[in-house]
N, C-alpha and C. Protein backbone atom coordinates (compact mmCIF):
# COMPACT_ATOMS: atom_id res chain seq x y z
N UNK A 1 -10.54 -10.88 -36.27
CA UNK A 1 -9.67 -11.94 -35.81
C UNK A 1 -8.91 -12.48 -37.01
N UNK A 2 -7.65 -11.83 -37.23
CA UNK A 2 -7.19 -12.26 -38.42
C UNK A 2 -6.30 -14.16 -38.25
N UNK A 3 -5.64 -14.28 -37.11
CA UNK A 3 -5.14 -15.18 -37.08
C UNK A 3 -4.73 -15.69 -35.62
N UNK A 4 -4.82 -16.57 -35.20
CA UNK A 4 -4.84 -17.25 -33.39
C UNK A 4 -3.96 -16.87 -33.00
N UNK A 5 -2.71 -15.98 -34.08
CA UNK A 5 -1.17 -15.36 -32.55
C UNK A 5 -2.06 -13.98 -32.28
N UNK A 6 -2.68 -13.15 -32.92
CA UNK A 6 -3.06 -12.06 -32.34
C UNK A 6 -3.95 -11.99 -30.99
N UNK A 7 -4.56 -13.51 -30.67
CA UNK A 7 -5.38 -13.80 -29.57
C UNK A 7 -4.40 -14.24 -28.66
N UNK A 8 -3.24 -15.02 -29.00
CA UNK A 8 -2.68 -15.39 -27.92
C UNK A 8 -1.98 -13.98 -27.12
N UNK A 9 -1.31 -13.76 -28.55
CA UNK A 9 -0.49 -12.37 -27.51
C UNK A 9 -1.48 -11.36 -26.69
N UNK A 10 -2.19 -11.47 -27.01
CA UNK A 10 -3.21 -10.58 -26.12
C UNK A 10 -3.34 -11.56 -24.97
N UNK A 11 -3.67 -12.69 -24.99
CA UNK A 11 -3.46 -13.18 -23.57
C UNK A 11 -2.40 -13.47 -22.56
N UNK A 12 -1.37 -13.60 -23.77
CA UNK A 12 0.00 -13.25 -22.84
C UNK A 12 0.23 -12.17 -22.06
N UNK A 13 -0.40 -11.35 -22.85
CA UNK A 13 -0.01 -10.02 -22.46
C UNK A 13 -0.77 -9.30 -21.14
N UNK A 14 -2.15 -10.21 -21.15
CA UNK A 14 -3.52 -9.73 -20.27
C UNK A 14 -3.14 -10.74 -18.81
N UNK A 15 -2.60 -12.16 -19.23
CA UNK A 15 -2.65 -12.97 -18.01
C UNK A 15 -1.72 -14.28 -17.97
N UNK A 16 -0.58 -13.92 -17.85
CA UNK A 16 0.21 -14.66 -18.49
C UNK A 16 -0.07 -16.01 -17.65
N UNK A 17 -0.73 -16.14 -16.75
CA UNK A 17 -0.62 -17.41 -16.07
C UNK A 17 -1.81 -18.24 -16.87
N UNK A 18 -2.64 -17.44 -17.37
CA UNK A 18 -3.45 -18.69 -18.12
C UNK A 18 -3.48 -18.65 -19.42
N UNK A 19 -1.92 -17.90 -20.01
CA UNK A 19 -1.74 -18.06 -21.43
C UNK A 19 -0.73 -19.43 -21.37
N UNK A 20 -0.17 -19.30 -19.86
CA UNK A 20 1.14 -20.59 -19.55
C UNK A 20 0.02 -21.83 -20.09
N UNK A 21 -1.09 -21.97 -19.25
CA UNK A 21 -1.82 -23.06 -18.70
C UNK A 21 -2.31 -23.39 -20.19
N UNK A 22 -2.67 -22.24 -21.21
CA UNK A 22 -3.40 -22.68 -22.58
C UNK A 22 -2.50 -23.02 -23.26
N UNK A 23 -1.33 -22.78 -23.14
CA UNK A 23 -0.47 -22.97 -24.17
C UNK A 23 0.10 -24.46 -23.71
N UNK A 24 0.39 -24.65 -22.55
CA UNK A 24 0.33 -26.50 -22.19
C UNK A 24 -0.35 -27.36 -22.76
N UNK A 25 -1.51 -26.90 -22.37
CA UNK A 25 -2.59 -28.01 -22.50
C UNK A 25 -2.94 -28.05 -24.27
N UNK A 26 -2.12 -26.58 -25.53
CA UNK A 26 -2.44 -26.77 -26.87
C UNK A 26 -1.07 -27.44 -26.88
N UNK A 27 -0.21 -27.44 -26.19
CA UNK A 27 0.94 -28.54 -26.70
C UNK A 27 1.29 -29.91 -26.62
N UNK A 28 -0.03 -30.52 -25.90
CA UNK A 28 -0.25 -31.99 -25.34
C UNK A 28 -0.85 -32.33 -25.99
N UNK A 29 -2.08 -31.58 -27.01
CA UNK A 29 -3.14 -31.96 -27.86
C UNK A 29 -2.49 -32.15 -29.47
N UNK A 30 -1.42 -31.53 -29.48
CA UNK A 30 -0.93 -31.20 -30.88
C UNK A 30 0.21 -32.48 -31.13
N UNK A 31 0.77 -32.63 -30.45
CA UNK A 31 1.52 -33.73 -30.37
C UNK A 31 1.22 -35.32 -31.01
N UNK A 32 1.17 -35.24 -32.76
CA UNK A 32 0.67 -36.35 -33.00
C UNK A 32 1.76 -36.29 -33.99
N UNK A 33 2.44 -37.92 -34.67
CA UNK A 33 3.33 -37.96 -35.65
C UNK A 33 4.27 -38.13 -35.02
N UNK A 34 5.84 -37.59 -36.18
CA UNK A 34 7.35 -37.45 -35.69
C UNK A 34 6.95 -35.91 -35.53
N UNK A 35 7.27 -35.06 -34.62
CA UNK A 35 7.57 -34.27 -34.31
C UNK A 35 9.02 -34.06 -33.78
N UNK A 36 9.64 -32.89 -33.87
CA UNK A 36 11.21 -32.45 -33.11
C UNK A 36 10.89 -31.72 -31.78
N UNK A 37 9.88 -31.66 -31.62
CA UNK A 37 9.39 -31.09 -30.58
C UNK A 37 9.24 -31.97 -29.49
N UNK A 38 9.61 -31.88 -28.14
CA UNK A 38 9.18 -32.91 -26.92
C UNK A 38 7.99 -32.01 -26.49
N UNK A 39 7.21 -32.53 -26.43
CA UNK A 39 5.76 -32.19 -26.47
C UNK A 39 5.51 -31.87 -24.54
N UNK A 40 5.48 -33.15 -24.31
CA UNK A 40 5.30 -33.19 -22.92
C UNK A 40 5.83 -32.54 -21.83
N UNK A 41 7.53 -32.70 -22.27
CA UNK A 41 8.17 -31.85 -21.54
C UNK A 41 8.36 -30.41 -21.85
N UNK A 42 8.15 -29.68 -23.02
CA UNK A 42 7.68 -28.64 -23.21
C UNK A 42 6.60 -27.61 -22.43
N UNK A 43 5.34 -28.83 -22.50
CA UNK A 43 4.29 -28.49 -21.80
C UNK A 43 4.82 -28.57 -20.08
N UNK A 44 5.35 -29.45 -19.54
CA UNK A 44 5.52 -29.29 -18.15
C UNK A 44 6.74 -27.83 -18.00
N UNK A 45 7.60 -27.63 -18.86
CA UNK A 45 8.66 -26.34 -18.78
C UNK A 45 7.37 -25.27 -18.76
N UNK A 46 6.23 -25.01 -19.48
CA UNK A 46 5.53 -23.79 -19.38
C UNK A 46 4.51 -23.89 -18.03
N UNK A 47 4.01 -24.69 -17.77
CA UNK A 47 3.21 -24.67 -16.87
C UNK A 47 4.58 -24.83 -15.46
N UNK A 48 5.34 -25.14 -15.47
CA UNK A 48 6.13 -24.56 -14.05
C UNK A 48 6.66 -23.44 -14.33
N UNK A 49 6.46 -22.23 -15.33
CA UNK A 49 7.06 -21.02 -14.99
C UNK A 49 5.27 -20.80 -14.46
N UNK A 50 3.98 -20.73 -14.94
CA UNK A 50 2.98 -20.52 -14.32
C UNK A 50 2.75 -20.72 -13.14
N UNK A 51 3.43 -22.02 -12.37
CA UNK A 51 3.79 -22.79 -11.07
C UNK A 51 4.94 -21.64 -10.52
N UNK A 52 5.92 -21.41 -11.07
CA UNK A 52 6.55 -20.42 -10.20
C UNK A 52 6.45 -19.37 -10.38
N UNK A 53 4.93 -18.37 -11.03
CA UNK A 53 4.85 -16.88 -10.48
C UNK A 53 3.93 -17.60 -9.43
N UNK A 54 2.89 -18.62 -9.60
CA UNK A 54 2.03 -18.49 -8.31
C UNK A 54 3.11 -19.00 -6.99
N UNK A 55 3.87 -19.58 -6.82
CA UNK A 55 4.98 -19.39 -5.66
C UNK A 55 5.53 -18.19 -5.29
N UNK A 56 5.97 -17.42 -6.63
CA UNK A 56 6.86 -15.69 -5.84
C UNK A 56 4.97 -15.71 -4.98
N UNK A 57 4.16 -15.59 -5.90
CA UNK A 57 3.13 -14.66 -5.31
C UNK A 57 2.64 -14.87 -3.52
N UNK A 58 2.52 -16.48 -3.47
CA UNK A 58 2.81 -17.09 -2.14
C UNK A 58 3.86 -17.00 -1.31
N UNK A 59 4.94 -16.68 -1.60
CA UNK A 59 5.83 -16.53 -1.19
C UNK A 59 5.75 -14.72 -0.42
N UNK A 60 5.18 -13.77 -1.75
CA UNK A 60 4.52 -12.59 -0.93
C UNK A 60 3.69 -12.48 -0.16
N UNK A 61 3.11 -12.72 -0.41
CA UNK A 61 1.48 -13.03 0.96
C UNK A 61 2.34 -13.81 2.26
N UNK A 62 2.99 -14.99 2.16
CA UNK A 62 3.92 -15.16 3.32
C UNK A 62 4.48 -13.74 4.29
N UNK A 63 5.21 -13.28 3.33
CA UNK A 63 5.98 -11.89 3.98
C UNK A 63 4.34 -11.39 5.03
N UNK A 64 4.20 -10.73 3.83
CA UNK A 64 2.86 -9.85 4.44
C UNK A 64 2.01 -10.20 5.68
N UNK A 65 1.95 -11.40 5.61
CA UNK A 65 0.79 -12.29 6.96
C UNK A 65 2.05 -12.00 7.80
N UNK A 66 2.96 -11.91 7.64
CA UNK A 66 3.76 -12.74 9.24
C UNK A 66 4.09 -11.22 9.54
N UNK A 67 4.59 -10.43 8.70
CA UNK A 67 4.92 -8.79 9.36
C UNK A 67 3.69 -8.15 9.79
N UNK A 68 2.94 -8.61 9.22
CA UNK A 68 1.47 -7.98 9.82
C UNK A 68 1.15 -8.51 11.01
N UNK A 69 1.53 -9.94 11.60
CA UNK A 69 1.13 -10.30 12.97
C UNK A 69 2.01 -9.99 13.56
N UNK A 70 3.52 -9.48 13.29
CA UNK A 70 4.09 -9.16 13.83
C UNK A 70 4.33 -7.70 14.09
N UNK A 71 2.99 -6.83 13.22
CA UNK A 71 3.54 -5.52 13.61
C UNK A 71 1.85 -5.43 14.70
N UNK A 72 0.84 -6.70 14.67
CA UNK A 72 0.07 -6.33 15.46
C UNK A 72 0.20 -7.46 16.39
N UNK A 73 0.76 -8.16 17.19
CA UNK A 73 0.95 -8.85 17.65
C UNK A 73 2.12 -9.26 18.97
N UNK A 74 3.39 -8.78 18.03
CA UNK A 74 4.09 -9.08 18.93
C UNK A 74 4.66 -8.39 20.07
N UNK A 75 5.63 -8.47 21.28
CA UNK A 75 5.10 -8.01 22.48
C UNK A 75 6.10 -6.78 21.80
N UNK A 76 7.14 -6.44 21.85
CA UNK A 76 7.95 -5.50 21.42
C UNK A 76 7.77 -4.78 19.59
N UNK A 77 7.85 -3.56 19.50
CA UNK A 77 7.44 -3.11 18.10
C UNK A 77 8.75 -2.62 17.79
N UNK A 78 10.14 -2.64 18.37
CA UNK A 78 11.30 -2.19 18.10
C UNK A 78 11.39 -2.16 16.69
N UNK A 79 11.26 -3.74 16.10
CA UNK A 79 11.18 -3.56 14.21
C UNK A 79 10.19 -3.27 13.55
N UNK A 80 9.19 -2.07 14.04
CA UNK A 80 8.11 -1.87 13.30
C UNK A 80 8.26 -1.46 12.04
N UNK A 81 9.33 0.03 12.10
CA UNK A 81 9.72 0.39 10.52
C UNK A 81 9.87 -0.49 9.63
N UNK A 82 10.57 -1.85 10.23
CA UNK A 82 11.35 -2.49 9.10
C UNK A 82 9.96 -3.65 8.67
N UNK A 83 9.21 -4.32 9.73
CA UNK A 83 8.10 -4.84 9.13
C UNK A 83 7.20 -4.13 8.62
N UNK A 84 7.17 -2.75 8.48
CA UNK A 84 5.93 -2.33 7.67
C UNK A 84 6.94 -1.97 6.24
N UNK A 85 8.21 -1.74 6.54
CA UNK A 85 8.99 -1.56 5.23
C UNK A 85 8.98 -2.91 4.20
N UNK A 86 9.22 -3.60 4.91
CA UNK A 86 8.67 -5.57 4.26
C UNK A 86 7.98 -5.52 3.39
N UNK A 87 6.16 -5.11 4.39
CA UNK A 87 5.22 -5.17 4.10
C UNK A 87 4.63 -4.40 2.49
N UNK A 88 5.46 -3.32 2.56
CA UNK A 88 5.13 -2.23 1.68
C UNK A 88 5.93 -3.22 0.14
N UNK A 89 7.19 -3.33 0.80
CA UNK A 89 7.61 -3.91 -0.83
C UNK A 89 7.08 -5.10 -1.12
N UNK A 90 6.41 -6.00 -0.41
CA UNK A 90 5.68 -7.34 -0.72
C UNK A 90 4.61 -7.05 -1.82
N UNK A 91 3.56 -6.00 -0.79
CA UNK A 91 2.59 -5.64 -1.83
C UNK A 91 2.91 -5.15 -3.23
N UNK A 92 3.79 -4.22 -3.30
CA UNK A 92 4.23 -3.79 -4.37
C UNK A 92 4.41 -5.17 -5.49
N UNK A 93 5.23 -5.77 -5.19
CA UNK A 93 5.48 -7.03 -5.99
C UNK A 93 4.81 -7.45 -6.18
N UNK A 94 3.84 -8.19 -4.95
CA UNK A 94 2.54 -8.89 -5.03
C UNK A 94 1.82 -8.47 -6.26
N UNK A 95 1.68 -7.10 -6.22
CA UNK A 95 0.65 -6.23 -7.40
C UNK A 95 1.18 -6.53 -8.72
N UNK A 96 2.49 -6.81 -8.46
CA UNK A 96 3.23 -6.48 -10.23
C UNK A 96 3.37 -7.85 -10.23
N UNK A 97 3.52 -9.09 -9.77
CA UNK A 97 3.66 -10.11 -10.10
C UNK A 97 1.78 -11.13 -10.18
N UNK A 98 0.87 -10.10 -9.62
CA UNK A 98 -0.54 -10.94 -9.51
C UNK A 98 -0.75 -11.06 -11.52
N UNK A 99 -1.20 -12.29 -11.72
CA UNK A 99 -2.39 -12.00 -12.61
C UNK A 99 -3.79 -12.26 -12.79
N UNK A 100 -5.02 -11.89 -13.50
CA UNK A 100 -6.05 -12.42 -13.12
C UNK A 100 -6.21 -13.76 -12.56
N UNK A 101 -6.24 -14.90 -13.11
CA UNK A 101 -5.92 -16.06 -12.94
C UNK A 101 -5.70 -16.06 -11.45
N UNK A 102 -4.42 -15.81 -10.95
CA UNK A 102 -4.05 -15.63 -9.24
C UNK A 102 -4.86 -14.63 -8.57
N UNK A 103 -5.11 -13.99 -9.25
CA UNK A 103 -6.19 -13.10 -8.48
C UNK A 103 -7.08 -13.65 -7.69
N UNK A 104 -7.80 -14.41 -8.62
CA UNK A 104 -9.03 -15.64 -8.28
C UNK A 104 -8.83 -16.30 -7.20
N UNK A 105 -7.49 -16.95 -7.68
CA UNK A 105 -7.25 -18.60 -6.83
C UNK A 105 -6.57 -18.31 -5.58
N UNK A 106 -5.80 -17.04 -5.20
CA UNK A 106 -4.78 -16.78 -4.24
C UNK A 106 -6.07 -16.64 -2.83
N UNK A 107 -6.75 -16.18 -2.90
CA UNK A 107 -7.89 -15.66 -2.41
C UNK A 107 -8.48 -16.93 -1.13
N UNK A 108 -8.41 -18.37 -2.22
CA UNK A 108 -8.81 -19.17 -1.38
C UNK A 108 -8.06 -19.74 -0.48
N UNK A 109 -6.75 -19.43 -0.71
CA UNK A 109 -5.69 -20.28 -0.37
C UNK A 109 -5.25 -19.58 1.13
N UNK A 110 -5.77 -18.29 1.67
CA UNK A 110 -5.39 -17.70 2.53
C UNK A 110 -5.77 -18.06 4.09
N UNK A 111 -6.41 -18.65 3.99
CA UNK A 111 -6.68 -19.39 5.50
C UNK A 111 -5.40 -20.69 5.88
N UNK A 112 -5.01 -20.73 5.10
CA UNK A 112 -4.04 -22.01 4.70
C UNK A 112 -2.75 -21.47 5.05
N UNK A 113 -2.60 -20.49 4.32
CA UNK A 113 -1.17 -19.54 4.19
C UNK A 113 -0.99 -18.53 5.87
N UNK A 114 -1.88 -18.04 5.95
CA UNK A 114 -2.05 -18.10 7.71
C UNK A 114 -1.92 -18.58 8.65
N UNK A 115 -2.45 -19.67 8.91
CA UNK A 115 -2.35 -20.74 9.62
C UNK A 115 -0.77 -21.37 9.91
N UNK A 116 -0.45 -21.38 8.62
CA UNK A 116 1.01 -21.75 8.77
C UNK A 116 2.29 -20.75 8.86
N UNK A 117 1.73 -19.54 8.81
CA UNK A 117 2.64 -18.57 8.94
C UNK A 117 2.37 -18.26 11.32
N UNK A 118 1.14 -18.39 10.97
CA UNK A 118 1.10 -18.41 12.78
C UNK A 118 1.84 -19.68 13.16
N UNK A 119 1.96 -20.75 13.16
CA UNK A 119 2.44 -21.75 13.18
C UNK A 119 4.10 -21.64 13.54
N UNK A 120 4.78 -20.93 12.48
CA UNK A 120 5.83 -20.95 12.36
C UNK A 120 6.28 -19.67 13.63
N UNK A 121 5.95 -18.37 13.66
CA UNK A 121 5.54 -17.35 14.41
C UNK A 121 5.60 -17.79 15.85
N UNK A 122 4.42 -18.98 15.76
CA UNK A 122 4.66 -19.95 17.63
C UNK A 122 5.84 -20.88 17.84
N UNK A 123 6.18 -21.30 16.64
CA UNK A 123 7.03 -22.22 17.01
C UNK A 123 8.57 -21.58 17.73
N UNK A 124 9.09 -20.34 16.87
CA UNK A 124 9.68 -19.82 16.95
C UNK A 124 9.39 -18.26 18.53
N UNK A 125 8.17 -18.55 19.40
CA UNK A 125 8.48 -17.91 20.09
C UNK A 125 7.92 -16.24 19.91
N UNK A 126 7.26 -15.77 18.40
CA UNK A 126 7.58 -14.77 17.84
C UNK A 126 6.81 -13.51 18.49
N UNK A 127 5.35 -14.31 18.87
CA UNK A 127 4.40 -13.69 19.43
C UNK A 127 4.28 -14.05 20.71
N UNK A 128 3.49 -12.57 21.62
CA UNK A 128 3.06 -13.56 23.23
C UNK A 128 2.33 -14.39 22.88
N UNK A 129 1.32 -14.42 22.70
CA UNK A 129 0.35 -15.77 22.22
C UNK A 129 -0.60 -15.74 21.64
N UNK A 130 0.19 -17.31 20.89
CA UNK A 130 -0.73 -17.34 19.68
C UNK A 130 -2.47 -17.69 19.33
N UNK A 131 -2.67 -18.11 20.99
CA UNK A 131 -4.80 -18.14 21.37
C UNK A 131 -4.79 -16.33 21.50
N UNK A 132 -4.31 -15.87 21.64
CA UNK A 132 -5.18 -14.28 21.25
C UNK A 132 -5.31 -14.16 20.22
N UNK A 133 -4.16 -14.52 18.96
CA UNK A 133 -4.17 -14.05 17.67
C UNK A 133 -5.42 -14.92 16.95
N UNK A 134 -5.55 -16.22 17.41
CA UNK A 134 -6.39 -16.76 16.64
C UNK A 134 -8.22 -16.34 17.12
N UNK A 135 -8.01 -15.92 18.54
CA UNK A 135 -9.27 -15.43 18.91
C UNK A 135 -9.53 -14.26 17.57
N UNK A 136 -9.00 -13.21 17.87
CA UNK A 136 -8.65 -12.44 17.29
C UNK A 136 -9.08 -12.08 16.20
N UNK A 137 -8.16 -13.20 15.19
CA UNK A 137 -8.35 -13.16 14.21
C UNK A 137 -8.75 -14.50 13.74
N UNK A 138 -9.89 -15.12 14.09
CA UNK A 138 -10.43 -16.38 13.74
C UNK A 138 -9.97 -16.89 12.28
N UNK A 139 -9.98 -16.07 11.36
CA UNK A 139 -10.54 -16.41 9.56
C UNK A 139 -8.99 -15.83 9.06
N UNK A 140 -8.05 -14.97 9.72
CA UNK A 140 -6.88 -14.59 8.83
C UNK A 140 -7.25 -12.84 8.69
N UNK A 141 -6.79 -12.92 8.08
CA UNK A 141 -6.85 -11.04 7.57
C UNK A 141 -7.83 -11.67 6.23
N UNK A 142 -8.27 -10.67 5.38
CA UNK A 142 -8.78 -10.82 4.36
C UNK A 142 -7.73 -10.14 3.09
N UNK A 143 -8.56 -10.79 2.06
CA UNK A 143 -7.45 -10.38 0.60
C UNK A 143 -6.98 -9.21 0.10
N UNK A 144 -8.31 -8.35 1.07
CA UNK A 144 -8.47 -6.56 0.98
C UNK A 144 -7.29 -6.02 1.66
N UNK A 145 -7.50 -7.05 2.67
CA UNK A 145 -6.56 -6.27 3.83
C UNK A 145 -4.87 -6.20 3.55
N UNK A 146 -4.80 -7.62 2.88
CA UNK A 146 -3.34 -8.33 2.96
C UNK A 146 -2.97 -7.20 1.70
N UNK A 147 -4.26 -6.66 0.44
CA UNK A 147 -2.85 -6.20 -0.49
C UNK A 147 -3.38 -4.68 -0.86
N UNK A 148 -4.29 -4.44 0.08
CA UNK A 148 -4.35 -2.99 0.51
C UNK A 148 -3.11 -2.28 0.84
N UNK A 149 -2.31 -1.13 0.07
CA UNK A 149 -1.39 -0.90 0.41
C UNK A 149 -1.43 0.25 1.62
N UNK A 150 -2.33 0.88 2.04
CA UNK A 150 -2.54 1.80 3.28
C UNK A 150 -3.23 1.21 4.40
N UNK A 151 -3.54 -0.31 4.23
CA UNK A 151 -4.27 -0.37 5.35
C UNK A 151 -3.22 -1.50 6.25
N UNK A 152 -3.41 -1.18 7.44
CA UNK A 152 -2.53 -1.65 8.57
C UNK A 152 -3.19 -2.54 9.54
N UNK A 153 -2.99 -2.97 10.67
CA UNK A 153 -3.42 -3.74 11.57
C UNK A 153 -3.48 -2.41 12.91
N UNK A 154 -4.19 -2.76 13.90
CA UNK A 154 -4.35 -2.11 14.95
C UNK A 154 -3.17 -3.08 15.85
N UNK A 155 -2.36 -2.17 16.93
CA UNK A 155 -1.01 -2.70 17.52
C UNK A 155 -2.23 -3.27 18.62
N UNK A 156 -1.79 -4.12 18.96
CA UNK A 156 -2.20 -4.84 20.13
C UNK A 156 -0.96 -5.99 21.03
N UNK A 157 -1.03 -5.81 22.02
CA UNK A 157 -0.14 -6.29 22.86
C UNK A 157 -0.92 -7.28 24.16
N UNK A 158 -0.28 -8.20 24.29
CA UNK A 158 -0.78 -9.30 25.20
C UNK A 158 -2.33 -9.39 24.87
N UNK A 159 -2.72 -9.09 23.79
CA UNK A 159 -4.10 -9.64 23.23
C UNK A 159 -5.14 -7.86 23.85
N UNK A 160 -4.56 -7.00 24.22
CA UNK A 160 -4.77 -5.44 24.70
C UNK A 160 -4.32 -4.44 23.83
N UNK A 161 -5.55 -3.62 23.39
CA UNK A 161 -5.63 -3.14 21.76
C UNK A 161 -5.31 -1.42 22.70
């Protein structure tokens, strides 16, 4: 360990969302004296680019939940190509934009991110109905499922598989 940039760049490099979060929280601590540095607002500029990969990443899992209830769900499959075409480039991204860090935390957040993607899905009419889907699918898809790139939903129609 010759000197603390060779550790950081390795964590930049390994997880950039919790090199964002370390490098905040060493720029709030360091901040003593005249400095030319705005400390605070520095630290809030790095921790909202960490704040906005975990949004693209939410923002993917969005895609994914709603083409997935909609490629098992809804009454007509006319746009199946194009929701499993969605689906395919979400994950892709999803994969290239996850880092450990989100790995972890995205995980919990999916009952949440569901919920409101069915939500929106009923409001809008999208599905026959939305008490089959939740029978159905009580808990959401799982984390396997959502960024599994070969695995699909079984088509089901009027809640009839």
């Amino acid at each position: 360990m010759e000197d603390g940039t060779s550790i950081e760049i390795s964590l930049y490099e390994r997880d950039f969302t919790a090199w964002a979060e370390a490098q905040a929280e060493a720029l709030r601590r360091r901040g003593t004296g005249r400095d030319l540095l705005d400390y605070d607002n520095l630290a809030e500029e790095i921790e909202d680019v960490a704040k906005h990969v975990a949004r693209t990443c939410r923002s993917y899992l969005d895609v994914i939940i709603e083409h997935l209830l909609k490629l098992q769900f809804a009454p007509s499959a006319q746009d199946e190509r194009g929701w499993k075409a969605s689906v395919k480039v979400a994950r892709r991204d999803l994969s290239r934009e996850l880092t450990p860090t989100l790995r972890a935390r995205l995980p919990d957040e999916l009952a949440e991110l569901f919920e409101d993607r069915l939500e929106i899905l009923e409001a809008y009419r999208t599905l026959a109905d939305a008490d089959i889907v939740r029978a159905e699918l009580p808990v959401g898809y799982s984390w396997e499922q959502l960024t599994d790139p070969d695995w699909w939903p079984p088509r089901t129609r009027n809640g009839e598989a």
